[in-house]
N, C-alpha and C. Protein backbone atom coordinates (compact mmCIF):
# COMPACT_ATOMS: atom_id res chain seq x y z
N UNK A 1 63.21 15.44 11.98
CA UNK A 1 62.47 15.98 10.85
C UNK A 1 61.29 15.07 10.49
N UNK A 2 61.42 13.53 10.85
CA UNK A 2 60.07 12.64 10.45
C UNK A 2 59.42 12.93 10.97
N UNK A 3 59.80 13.13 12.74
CA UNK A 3 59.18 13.17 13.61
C UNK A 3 57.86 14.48 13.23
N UNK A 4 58.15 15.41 12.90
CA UNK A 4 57.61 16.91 12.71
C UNK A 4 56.54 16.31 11.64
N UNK A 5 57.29 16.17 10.78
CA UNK A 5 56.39 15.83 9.38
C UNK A 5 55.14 14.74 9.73
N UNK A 6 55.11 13.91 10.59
CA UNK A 6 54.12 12.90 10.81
C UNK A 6 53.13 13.32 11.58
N UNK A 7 54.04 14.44 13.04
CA UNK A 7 52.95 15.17 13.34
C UNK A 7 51.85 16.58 12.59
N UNK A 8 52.34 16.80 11.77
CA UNK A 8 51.83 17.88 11.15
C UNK A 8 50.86 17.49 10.26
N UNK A 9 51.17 16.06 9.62
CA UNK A 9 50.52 15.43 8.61
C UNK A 9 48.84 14.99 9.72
N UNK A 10 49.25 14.79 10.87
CA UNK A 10 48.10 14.04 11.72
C UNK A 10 47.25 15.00 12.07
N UNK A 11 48.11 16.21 12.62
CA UNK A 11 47.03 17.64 12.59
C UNK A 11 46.36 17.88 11.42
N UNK A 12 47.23 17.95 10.19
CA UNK A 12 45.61 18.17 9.18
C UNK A 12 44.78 17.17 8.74
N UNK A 13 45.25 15.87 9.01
CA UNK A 13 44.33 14.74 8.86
C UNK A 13 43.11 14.78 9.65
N UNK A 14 43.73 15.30 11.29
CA UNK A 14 42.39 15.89 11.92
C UNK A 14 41.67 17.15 11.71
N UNK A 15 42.30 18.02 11.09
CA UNK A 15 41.38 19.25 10.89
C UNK A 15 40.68 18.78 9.79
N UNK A 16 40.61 18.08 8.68
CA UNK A 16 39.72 17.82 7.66
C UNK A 16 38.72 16.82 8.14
N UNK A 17 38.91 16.03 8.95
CA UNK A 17 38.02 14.97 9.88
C UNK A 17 37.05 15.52 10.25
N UNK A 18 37.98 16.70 10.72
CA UNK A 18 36.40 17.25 11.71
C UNK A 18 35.82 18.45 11.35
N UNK A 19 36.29 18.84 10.15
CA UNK A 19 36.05 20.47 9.34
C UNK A 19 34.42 19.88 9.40
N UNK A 20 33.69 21.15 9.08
CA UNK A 20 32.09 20.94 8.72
C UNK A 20 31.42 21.33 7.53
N UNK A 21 32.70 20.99 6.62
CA UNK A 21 32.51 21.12 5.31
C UNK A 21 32.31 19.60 4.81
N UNK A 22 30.69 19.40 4.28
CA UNK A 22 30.70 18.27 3.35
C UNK A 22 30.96 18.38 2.62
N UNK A 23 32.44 17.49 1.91
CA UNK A 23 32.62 16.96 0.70
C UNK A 23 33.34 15.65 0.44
N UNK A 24 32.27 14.87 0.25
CA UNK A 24 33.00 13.37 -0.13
C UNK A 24 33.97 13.55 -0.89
N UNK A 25 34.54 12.12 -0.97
CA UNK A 25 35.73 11.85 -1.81
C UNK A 25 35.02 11.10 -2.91
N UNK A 26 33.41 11.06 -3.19
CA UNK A 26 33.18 10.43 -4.72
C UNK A 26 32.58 12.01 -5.49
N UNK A 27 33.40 13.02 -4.55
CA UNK A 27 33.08 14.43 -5.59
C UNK A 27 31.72 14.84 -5.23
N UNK A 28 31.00 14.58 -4.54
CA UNK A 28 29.96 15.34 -4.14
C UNK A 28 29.67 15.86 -3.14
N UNK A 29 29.19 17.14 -3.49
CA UNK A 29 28.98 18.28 -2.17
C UNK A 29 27.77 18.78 -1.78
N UNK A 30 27.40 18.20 -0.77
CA UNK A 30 26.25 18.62 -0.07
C UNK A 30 26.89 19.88 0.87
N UNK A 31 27.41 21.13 0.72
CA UNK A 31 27.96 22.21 1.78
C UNK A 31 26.59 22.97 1.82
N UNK A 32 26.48 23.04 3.00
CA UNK A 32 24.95 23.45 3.91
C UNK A 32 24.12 22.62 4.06
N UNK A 33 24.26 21.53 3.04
CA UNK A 33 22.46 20.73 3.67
C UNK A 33 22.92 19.62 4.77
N UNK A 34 21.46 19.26 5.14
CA UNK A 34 21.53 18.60 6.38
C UNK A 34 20.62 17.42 6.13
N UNK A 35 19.50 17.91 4.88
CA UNK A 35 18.20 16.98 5.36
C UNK A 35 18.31 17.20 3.82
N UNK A 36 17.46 16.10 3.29
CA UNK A 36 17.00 15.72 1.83
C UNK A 36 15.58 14.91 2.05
N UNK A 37 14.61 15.52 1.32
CA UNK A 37 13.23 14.73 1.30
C UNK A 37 13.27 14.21 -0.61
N UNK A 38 12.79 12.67 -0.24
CA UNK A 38 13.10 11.73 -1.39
C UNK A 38 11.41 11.58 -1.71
N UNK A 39 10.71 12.23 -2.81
CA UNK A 39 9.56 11.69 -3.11
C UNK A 39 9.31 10.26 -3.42
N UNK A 40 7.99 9.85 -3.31
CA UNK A 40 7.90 8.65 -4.24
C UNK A 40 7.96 8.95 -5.49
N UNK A 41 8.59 8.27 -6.80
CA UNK A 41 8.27 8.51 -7.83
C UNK A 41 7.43 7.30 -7.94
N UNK A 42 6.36 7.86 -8.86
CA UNK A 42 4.98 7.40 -9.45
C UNK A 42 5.25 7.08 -10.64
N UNK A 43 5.22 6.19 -11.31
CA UNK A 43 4.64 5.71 -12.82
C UNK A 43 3.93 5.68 -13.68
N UNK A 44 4.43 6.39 -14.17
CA UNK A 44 3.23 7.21 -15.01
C UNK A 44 3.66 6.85 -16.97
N UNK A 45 4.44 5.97 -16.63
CA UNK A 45 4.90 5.38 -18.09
C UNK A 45 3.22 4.83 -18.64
N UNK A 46 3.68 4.59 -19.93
CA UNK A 46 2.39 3.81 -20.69
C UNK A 46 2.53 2.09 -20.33
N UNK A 47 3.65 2.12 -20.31
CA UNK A 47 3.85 0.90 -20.40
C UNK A 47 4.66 -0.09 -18.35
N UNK A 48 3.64 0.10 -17.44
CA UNK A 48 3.90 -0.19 -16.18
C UNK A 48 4.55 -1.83 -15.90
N UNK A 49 5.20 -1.45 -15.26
CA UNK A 49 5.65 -2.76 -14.18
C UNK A 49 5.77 -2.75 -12.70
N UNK A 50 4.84 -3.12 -12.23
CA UNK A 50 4.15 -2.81 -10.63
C UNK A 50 5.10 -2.73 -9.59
N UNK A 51 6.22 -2.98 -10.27
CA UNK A 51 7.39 -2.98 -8.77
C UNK A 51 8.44 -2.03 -8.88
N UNK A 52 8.40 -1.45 -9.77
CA UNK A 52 9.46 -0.22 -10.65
C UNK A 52 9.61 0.97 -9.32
N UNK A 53 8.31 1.58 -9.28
CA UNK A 53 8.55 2.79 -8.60
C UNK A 53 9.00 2.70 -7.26
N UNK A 54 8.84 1.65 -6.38
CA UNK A 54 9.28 1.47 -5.76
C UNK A 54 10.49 0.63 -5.53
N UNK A 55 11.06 0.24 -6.30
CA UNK A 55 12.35 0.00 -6.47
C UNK A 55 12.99 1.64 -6.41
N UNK A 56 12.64 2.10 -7.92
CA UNK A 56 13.47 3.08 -8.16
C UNK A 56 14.01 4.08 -7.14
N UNK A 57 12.53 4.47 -6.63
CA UNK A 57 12.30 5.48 -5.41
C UNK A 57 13.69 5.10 -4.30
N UNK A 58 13.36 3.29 -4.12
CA UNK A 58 14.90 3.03 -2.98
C UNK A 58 16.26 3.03 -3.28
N UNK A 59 16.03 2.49 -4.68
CA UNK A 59 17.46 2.50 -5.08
C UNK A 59 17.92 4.25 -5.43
N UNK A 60 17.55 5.19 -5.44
CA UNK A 60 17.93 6.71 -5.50
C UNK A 60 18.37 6.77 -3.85
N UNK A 61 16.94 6.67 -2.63
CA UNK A 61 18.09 6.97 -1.31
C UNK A 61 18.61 6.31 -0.84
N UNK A 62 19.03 4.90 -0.98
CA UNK A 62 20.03 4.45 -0.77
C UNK A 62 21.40 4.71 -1.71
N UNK A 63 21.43 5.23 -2.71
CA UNK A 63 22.36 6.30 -3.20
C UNK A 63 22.74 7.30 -2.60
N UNK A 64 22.08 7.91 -1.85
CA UNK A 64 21.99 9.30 -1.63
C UNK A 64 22.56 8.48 -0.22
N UNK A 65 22.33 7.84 0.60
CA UNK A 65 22.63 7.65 1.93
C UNK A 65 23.86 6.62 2.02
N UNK A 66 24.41 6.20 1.06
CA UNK A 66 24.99 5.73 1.37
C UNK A 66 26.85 6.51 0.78
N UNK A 67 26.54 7.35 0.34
CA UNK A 67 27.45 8.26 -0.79
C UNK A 67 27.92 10.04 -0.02
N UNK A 68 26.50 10.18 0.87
CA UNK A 68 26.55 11.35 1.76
C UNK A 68 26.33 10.68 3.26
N UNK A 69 26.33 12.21 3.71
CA UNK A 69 25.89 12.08 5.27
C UNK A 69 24.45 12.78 5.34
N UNK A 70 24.05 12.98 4.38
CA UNK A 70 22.23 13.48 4.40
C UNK A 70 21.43 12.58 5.68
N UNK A 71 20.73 13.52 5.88
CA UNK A 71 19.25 12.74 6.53
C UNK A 71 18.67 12.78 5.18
N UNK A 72 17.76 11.29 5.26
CA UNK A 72 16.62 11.35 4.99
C UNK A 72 15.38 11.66 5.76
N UNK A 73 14.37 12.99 5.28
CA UNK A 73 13.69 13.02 5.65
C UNK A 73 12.18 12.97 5.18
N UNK A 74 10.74 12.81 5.50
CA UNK A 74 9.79 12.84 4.92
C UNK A 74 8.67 13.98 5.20
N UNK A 75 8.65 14.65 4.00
CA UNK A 75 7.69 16.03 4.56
C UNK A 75 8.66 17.19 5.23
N UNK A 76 7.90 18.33 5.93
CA UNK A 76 8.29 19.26 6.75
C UNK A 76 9.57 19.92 5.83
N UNK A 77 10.48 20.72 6.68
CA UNK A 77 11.30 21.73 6.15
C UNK A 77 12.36 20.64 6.24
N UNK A 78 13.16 20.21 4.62
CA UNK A 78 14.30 19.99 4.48
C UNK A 78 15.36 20.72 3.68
N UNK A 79 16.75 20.18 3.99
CA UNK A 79 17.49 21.72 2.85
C UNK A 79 17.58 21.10 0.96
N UNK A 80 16.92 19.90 0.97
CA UNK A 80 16.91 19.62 -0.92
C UNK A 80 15.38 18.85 -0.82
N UNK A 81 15.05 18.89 -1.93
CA UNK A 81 13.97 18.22 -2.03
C UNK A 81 14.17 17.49 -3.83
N UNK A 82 14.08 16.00 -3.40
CA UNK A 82 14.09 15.51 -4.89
C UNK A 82 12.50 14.71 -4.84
N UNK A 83 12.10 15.05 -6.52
CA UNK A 83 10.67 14.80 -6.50
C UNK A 83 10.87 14.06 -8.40
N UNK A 84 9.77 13.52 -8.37
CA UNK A 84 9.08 13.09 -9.90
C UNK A 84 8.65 11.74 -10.63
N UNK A 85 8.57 11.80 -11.30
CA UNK A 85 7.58 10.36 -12.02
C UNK A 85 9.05 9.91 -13.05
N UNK A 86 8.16 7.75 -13.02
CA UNK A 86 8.74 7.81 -14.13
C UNK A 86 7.33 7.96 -15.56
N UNK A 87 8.17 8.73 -16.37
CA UNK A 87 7.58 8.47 -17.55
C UNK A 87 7.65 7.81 -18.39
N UNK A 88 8.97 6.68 -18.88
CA UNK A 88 8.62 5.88 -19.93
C UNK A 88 9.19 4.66 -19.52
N UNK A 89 9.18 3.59 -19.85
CA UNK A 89 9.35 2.08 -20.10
C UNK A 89 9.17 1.54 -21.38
N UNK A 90 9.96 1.73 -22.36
CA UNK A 90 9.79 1.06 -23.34
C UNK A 90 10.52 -0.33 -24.00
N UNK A 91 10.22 -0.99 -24.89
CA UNK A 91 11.12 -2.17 -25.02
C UNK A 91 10.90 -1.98 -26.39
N UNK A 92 12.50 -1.55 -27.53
CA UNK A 92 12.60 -1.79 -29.11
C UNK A 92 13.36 -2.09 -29.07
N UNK A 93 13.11 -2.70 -30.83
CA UNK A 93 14.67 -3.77 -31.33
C UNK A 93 15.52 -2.51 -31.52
N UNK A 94 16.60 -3.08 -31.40
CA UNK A 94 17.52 -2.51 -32.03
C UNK A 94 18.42 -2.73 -32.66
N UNK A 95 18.36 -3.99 -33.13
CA UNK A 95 19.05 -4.84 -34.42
C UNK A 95 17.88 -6.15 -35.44
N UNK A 96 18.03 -6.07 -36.37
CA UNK A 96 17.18 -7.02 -36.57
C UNK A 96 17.48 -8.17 -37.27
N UNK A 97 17.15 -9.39 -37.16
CA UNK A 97 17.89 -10.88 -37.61
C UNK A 97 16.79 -11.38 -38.74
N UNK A 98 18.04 -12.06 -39.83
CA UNK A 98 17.04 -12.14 -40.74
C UNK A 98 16.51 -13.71 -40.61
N UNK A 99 15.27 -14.12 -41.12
CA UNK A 99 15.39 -15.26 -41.30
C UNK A 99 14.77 -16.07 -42.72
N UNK A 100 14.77 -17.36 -42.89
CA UNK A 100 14.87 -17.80 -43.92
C UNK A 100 13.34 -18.15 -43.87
N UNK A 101 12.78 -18.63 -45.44
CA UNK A 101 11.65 -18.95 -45.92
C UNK A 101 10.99 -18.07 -46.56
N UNK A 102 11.37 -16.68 -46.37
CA UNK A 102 10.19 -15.61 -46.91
C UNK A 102 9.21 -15.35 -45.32
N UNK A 103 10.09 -15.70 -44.21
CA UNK A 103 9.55 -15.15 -42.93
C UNK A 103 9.89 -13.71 -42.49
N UNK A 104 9.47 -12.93 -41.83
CA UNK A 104 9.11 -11.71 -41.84
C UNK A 104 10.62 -11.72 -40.41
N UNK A 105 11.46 -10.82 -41.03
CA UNK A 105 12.46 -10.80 -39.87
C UNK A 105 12.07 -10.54 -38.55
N UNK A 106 12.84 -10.86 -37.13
CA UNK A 106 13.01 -10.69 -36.64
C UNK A 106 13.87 -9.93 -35.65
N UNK A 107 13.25 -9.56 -34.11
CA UNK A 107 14.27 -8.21 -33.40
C UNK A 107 15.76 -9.72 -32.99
N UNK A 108 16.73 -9.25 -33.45
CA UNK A 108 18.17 -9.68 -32.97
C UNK A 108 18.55 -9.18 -31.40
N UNK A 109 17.97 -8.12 -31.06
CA UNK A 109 18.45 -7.45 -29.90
C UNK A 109 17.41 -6.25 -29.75
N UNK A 110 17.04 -6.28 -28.28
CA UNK A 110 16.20 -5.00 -27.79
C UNK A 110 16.91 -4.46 -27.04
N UNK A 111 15.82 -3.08 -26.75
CA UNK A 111 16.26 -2.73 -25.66
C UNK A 111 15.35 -1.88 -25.10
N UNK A 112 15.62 -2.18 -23.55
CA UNK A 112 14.69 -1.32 -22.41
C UNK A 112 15.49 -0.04 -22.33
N UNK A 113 14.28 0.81 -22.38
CA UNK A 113 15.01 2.02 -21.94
C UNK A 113 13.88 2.31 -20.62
N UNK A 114 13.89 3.39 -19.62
CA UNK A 114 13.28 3.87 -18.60
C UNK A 114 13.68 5.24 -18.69
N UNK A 115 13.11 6.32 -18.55
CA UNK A 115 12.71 7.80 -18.30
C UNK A 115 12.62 8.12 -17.17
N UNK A 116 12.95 9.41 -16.70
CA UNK A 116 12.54 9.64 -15.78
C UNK A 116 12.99 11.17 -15.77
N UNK A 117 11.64 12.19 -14.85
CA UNK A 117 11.58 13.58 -15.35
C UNK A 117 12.14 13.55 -13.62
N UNK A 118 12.38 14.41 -13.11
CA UNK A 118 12.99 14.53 -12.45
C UNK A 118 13.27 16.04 -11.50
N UNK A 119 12.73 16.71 -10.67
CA UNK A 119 12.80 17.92 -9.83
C UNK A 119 13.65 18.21 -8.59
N UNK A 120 15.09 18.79 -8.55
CA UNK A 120 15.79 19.13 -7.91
C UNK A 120 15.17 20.20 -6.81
N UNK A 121 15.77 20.44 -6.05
CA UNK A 121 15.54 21.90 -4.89
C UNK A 121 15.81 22.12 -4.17
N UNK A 122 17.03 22.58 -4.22
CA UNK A 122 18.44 22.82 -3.10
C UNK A 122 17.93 24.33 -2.53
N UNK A 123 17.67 24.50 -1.27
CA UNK A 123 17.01 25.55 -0.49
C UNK A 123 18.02 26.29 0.12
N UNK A 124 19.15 25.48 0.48
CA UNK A 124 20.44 26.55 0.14
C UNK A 124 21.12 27.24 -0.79
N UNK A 125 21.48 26.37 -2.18
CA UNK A 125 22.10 27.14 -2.94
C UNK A 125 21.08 26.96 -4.20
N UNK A 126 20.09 27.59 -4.22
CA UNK A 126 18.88 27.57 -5.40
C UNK A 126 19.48 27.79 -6.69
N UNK A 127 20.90 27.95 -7.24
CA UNK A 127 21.41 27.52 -8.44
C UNK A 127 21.70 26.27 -9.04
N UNK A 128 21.55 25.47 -7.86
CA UNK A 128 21.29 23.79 -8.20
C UNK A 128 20.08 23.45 -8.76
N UNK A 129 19.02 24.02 -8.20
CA UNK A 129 18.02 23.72 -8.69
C UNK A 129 17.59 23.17 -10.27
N UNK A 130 17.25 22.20 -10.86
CA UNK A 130 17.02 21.58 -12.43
C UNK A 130 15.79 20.82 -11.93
N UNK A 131 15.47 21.12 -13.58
CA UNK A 131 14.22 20.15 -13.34
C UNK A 131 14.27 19.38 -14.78
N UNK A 132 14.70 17.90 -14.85
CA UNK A 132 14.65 17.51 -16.40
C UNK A 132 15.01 16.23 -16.33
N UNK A 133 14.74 15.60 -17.51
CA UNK A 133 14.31 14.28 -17.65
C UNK A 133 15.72 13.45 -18.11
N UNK A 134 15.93 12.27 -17.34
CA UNK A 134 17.19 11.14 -17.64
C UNK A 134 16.87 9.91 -18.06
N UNK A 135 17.36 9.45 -18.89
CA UNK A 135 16.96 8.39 -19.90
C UNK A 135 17.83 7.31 -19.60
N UNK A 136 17.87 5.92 -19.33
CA UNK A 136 19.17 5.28 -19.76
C UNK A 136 18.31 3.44 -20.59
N UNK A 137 19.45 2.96 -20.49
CA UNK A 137 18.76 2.06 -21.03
C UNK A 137 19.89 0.78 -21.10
N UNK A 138 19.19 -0.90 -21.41
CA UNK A 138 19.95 -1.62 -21.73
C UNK A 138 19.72 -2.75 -22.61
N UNK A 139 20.26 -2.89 -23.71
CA UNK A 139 20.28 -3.82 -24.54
C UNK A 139 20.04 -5.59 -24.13
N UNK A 140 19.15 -6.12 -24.71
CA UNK A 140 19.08 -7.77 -24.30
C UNK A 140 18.35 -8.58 -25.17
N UNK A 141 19.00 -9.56 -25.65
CA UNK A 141 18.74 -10.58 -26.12
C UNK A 141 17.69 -11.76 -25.26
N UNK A 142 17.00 -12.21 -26.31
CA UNK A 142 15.86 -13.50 -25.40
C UNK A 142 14.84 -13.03 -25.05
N UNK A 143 13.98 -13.32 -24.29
CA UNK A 143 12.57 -13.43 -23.56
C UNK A 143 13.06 -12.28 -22.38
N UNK A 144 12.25 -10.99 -22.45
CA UNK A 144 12.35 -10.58 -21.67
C UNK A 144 12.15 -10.18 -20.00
N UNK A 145 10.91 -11.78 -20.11
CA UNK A 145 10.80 -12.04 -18.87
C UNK A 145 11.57 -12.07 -18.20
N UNK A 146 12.59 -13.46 -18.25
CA UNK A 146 13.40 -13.96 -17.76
C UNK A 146 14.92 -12.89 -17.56
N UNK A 147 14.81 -11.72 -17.67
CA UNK A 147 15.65 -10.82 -17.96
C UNK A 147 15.32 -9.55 -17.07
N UNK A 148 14.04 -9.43 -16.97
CA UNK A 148 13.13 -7.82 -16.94
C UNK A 148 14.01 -7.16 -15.24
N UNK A 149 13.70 -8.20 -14.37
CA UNK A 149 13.78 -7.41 -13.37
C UNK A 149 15.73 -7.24 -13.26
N UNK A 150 16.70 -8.29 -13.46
CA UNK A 150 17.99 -7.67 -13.75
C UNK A 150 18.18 -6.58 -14.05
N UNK A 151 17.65 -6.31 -15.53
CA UNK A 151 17.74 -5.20 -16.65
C UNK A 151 17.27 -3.90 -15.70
N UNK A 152 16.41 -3.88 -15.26
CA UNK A 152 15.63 -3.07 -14.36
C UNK A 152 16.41 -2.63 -12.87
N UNK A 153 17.37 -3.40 -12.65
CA UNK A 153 18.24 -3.13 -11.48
C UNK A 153 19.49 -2.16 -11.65
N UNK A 154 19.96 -3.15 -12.98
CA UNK A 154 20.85 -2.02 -13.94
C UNK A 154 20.80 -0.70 -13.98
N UNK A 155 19.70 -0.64 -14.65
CA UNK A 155 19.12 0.72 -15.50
C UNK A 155 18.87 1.80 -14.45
N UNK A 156 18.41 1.48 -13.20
CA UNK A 156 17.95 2.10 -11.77
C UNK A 156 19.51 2.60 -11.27
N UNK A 157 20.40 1.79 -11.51
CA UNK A 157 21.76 2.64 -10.71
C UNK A 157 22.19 3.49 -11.25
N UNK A 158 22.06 3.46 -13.04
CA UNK A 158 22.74 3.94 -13.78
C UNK A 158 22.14 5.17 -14.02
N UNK A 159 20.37 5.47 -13.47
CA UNK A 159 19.65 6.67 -13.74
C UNK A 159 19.52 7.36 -12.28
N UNK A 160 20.11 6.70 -10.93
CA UNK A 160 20.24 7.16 -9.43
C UNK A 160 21.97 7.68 -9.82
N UNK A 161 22.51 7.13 -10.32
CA UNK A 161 23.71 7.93 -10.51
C UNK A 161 23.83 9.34 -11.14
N UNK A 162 23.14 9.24 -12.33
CA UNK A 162 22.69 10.03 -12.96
C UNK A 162 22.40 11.52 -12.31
N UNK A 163 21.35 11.17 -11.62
CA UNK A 163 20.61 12.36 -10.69
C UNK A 163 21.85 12.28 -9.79
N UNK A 164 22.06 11.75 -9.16
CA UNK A 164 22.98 12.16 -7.77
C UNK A 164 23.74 13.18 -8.35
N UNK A 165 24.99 12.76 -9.84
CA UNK A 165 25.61 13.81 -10.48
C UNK A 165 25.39 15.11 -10.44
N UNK A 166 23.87 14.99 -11.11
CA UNK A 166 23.28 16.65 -12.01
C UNK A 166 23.21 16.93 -10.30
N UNK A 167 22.66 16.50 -8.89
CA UNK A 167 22.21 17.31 -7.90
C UNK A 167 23.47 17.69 -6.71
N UNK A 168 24.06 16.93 -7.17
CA UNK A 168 25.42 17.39 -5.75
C UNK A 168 26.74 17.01 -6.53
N UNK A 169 27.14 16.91 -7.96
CA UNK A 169 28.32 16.83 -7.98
C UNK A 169 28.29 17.87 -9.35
N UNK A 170 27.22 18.96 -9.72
CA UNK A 170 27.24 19.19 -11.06
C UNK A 170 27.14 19.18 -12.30
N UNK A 171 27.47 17.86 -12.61
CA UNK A 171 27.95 17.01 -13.92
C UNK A 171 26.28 17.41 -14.74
């Protein structure tokens, strides 16, 4: 009876191996596509930092490629197309510290937030299709120099996650 059960268990271990249905095990389903074209996103915030868009732009397909079995491709006929800008970069307090003398308080804590509008276009199942803007952001204390590009690494997984969700897992 083990004997049966171990083989039966190995047959469907191989029929799901080799089924040609994509669906990861982090819940996302690419079923039909093959190819994904990754725009550059452009920066179009008020407030720029020269290395952003191209961060962002990599850190999204290396999401995408490392989470699926997509091609990346550039141009020509693919089955999704993700496209868009970022639009904001901002830095506010969001607590404020008081201080002594009759000095004019100070921010206790900021925070970066980053935007980003965002265009789906699944050419197989065109009910995926969205087009709309994800926000995230992170709180920090100190000089934000010494902080910016961390904060900025953060904020990039947490808004490539984001999109990956809304485009192949629903959410």
């Amino acid at each position: 009876m083990k004997r049966i059960t171990i083989v039966l268990f190995s047959m469907l271990l191989l029929v799901l191996v080799n089924s040609s249905c994509k669906i990861s095990l982090s819940g996302a389903s690419t079923v039909g596509l093959k190819t994904i074209n990754v725009d550059y996103f452009e920066n179009n915030a008020p407030l720029v930092v020269n290395y952003l868009s191209q961060q962002f732009t990599e850190t999204l397909k290396d999401r995408i490629r490392s989470t699926t079995s997509l091609s990346i491709v550039q141009g020509g006929e693919a089955s999704a197309h993700i496209s868009g800008t970022i639009t904001g970069y901002t830095i506010e307090p969001v607590s404020i510290q008081a201080t002594s003398n009759n000095v004019a308080p100070i921010a206790g804590a900021e925070r970066l937030t980053i935007t980003v509008n965002v265009t789906y276009t699944n050419v197989v199942d065109k009910k995926n299709n969205f087009t709309r803007s994800f926000s995230e952001h992170q709180d920090f204390t100190g000089d934000i120099a010494n902080q910016e590009q961390k904060l900025i690494t953060v904020i990039n997984k947490q808004l490539t996650d984001d999109i990956f969700n809304a485009a192949f897992a629903n959410w």
